[in-house]
N, C-alpha and C. Protein backbone atom coordinates (compact mmCIF):
# COMPACT_ATOMS: atom_id res chain seq x y z
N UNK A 1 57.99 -40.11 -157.43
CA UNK A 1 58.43 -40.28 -158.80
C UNK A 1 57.83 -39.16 -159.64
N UNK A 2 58.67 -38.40 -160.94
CA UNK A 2 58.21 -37.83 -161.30
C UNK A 2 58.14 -37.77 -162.65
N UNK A 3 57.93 -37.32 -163.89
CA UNK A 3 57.47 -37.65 -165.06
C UNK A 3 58.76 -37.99 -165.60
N UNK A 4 60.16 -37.40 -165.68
CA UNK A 4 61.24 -37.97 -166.28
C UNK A 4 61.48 -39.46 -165.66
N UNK A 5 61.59 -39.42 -164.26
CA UNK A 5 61.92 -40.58 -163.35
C UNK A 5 61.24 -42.23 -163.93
N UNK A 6 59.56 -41.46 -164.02
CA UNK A 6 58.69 -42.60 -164.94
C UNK A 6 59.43 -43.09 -166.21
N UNK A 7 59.49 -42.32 -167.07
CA UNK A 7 59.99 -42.68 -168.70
C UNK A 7 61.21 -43.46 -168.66
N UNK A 8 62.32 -42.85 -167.70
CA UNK A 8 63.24 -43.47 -167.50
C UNK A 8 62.98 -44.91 -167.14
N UNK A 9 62.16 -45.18 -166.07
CA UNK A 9 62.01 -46.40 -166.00
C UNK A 9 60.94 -47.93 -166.40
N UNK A 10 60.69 -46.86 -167.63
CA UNK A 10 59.55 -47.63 -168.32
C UNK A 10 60.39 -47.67 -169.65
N UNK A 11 61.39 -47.16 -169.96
CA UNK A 11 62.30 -47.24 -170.83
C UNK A 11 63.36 -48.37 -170.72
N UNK A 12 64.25 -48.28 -169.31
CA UNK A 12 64.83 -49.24 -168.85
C UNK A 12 63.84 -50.46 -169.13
N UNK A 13 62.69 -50.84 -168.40
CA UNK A 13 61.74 -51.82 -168.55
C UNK A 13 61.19 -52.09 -169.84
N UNK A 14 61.45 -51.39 -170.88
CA UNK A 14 61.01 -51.96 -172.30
C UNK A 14 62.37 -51.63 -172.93
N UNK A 15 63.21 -51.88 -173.55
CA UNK A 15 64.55 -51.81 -173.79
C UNK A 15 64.67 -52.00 -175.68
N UNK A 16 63.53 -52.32 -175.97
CA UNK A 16 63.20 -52.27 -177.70
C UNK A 16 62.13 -51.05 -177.76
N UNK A 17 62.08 -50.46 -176.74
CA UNK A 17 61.52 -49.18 -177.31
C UNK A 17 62.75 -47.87 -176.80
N UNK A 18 62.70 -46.71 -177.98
CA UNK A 18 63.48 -45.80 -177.17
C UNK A 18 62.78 -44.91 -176.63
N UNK A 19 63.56 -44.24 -175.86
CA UNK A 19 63.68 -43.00 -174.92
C UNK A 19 62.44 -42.10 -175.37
N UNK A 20 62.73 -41.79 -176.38
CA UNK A 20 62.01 -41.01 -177.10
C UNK A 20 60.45 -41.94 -177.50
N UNK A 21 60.15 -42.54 -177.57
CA UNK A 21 58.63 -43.33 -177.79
C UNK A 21 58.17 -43.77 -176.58
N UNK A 22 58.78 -43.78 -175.90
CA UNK A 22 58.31 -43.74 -174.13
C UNK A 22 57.62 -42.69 -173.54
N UNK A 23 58.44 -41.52 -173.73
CA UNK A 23 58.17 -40.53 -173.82
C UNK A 23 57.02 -39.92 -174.91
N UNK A 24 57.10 -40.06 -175.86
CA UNK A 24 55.60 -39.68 -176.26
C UNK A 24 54.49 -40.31 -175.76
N UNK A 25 55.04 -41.90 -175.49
CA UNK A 25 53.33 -42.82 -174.94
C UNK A 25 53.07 -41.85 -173.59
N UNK A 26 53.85 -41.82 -172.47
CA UNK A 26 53.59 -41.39 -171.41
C UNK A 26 52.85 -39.60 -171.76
N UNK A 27 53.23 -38.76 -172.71
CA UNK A 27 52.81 -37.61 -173.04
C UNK A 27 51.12 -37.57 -173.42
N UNK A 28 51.25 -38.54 -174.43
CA UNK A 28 49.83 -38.70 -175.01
C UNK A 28 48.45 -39.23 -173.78
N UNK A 29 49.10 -40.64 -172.88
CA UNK A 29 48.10 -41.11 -171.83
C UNK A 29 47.87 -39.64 -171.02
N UNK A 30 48.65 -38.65 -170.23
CA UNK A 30 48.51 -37.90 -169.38
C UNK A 30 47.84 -36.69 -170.10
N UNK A 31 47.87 -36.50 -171.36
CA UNK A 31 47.48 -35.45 -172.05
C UNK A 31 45.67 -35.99 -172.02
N UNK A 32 45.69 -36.93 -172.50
CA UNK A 32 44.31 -37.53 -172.15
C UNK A 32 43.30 -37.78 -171.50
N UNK A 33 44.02 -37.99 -170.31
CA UNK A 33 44.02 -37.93 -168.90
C UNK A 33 43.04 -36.27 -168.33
N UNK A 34 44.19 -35.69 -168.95
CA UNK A 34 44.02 -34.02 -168.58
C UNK A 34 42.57 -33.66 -169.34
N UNK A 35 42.43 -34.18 -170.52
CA UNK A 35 41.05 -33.91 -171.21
C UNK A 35 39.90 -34.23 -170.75
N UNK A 36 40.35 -35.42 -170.10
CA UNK A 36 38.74 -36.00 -169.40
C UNK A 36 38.70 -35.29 -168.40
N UNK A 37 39.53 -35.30 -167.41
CA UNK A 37 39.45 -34.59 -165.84
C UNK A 37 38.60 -33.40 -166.24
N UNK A 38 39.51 -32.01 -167.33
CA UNK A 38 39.08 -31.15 -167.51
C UNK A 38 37.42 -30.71 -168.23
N UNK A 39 37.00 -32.22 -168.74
CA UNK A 39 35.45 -32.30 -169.30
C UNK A 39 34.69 -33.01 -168.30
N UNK A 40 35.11 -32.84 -166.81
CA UNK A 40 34.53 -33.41 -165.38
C UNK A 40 34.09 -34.77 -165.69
N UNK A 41 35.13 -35.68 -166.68
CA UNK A 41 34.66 -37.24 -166.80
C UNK A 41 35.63 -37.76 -165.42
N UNK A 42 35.82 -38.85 -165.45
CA UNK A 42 35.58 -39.88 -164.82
C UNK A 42 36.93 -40.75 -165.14
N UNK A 43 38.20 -41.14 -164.56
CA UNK A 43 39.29 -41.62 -164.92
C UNK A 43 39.47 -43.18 -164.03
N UNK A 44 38.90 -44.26 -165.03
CA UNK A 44 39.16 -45.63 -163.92
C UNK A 44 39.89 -46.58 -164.64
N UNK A 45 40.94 -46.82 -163.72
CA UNK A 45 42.12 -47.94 -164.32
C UNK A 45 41.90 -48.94 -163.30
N UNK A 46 41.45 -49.95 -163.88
CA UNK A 46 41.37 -51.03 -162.26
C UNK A 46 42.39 -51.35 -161.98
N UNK A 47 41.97 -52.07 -160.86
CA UNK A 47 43.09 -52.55 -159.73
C UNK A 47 44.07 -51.48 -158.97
N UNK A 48 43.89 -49.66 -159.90
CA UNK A 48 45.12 -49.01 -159.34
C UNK A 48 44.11 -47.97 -158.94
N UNK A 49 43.18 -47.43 -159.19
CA UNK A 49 42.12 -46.66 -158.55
C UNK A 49 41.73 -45.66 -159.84
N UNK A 50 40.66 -44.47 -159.19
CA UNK A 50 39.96 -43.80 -160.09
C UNK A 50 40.31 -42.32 -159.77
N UNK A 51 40.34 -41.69 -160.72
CA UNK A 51 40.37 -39.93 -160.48
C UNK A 51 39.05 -39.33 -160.95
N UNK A 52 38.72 -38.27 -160.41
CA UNK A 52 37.98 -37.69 -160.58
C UNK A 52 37.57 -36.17 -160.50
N UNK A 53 36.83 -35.24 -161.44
CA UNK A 53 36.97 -33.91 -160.81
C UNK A 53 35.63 -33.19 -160.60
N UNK A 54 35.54 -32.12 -159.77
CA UNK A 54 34.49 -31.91 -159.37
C UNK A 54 34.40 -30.25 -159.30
N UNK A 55 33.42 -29.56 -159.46
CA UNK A 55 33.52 -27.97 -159.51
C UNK A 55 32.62 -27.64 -158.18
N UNK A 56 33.61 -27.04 -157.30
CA UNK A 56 32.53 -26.42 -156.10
C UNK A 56 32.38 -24.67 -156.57
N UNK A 57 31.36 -25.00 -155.44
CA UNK A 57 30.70 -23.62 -155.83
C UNK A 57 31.22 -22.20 -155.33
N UNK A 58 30.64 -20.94 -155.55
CA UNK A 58 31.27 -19.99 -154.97
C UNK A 58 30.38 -19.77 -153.20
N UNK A 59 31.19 -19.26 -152.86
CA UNK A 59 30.93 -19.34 -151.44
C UNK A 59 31.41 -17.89 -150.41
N UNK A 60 30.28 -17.48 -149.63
CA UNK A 60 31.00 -16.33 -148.71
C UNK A 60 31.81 -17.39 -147.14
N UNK A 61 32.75 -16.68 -146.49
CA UNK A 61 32.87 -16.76 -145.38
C UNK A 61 33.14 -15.57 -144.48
N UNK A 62 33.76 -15.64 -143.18
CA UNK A 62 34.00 -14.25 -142.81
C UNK A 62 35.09 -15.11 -141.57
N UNK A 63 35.81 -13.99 -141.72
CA UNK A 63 37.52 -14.07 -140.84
C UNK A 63 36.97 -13.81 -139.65
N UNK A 64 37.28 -14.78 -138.76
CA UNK A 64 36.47 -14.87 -137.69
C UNK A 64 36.89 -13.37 -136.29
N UNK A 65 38.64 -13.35 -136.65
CA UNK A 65 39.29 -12.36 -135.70
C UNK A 65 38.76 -11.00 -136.18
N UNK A 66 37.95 -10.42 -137.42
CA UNK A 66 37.69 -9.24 -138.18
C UNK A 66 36.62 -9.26 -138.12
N UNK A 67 36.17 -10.00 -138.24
CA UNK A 67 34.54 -9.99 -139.08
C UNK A 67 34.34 -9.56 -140.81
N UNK A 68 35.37 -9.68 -141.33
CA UNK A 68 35.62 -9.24 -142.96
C UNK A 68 34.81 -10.59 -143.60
N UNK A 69 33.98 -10.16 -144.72
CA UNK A 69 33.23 -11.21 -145.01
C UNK A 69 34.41 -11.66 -146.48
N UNK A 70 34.57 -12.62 -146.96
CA UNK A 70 35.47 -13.39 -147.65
C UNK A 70 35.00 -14.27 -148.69
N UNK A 71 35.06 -13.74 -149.78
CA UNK A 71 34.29 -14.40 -151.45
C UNK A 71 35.18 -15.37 -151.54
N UNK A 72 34.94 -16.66 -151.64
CA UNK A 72 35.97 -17.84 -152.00
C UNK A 72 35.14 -18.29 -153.89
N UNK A 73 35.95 -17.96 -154.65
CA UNK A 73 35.25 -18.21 -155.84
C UNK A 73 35.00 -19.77 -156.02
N UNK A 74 34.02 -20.18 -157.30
CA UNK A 74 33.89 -21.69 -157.43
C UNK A 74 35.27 -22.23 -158.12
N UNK A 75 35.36 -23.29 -157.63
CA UNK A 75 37.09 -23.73 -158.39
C UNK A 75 36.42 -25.72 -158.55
N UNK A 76 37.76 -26.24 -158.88
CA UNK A 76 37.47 -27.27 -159.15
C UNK A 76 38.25 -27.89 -158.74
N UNK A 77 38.26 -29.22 -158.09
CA UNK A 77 38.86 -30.10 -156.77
C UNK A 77 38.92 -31.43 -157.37
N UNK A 78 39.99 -31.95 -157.50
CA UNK A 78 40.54 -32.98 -157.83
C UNK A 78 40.79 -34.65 -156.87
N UNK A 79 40.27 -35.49 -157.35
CA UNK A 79 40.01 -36.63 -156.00
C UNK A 79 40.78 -38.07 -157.34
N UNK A 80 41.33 -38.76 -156.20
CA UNK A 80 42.17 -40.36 -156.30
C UNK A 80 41.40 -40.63 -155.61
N UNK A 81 41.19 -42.38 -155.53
CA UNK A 81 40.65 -42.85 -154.84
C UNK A 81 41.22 -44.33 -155.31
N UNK A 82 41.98 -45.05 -154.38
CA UNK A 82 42.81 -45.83 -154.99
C UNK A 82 41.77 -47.72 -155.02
N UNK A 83 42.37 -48.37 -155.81
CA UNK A 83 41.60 -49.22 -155.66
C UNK A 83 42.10 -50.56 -155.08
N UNK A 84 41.15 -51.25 -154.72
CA UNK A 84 41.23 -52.20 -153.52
C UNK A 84 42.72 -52.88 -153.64
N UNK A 85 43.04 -53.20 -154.93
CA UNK A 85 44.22 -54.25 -155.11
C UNK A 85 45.40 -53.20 -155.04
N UNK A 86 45.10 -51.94 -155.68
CA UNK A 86 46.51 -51.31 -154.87
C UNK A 86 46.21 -51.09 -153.25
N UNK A 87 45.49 -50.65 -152.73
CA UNK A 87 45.09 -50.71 -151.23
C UNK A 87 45.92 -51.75 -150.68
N UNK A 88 45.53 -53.35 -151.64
CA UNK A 88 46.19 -54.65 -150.57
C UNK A 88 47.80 -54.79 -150.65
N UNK A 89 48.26 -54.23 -151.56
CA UNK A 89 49.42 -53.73 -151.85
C UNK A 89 50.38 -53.53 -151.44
N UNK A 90 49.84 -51.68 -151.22
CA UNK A 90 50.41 -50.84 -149.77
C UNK A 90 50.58 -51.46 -148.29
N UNK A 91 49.56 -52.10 -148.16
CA UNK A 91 49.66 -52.76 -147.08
C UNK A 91 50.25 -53.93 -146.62
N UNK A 92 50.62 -54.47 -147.79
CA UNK A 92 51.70 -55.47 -147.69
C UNK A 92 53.13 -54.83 -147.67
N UNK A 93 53.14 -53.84 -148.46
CA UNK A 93 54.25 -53.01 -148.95
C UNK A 93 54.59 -53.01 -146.73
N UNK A 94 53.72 -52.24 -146.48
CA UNK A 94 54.22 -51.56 -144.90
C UNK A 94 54.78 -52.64 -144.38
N UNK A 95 53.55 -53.54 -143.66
CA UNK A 95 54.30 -55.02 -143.17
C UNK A 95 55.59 -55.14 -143.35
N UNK A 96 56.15 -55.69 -144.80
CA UNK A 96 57.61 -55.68 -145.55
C UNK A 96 58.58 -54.76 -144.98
N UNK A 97 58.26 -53.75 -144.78
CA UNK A 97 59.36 -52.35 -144.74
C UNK A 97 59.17 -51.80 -143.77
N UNK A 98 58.24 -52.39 -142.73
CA UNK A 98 57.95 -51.53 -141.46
C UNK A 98 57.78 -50.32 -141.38
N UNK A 99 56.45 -49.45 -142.50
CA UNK A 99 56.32 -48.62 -142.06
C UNK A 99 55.36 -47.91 -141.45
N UNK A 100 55.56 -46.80 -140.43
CA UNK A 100 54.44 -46.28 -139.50
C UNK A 100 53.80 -45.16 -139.92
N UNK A 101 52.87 -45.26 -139.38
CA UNK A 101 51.96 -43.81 -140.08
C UNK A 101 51.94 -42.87 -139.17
């Protein structure tokens, strides 16, 4: 699903709100969203899990077929971690729909 796909169907699902105020709620939560991640806070919605972000560091390696040594700069790495009641969920979800991993 992707951000139009959402609105659309959180629009359909609230039907006294329009298109357009759906669309800003969904703009404003993710914009928010983006602020904390980007101030390395801490994103927890229960029952559906937590995000989180993290800055690794800079780092050498070396290409093992060369021997060229290889600067990987520090960047910042992004983690879900879903929570238990969506976990029991999914897993009912599979059961239901038979699916394999």
């Amino acid at each position: 699903m992707n951000r139009a796909e959402l609105i659309a169907a959180l629009a359909k699902k609230q039907p006294h709100l329009t298109k357009k105020d759906v669309e800003l709620a969904v703009g404003c939560i993710l914009t928010q969203m983006e602020r904390t991640l980007l101030e390395k806070g801490r994103i927890e919605i229960r029952d559906f899990g937590s995000f989180t972000a993290r800055q690794l560091q800079a780092r050498s390696r070396r290409n093992p077929k060369t021997g060229e040594e290889l600067h990987k700069p520090s960047h910042c790495v992004f983690r879900f971690k879903p929570g238990k009641e969506l976990k029991l969920k999914v897993d009912k979800a599979k059961e239901k729909y038979q699916i394999n991993d």
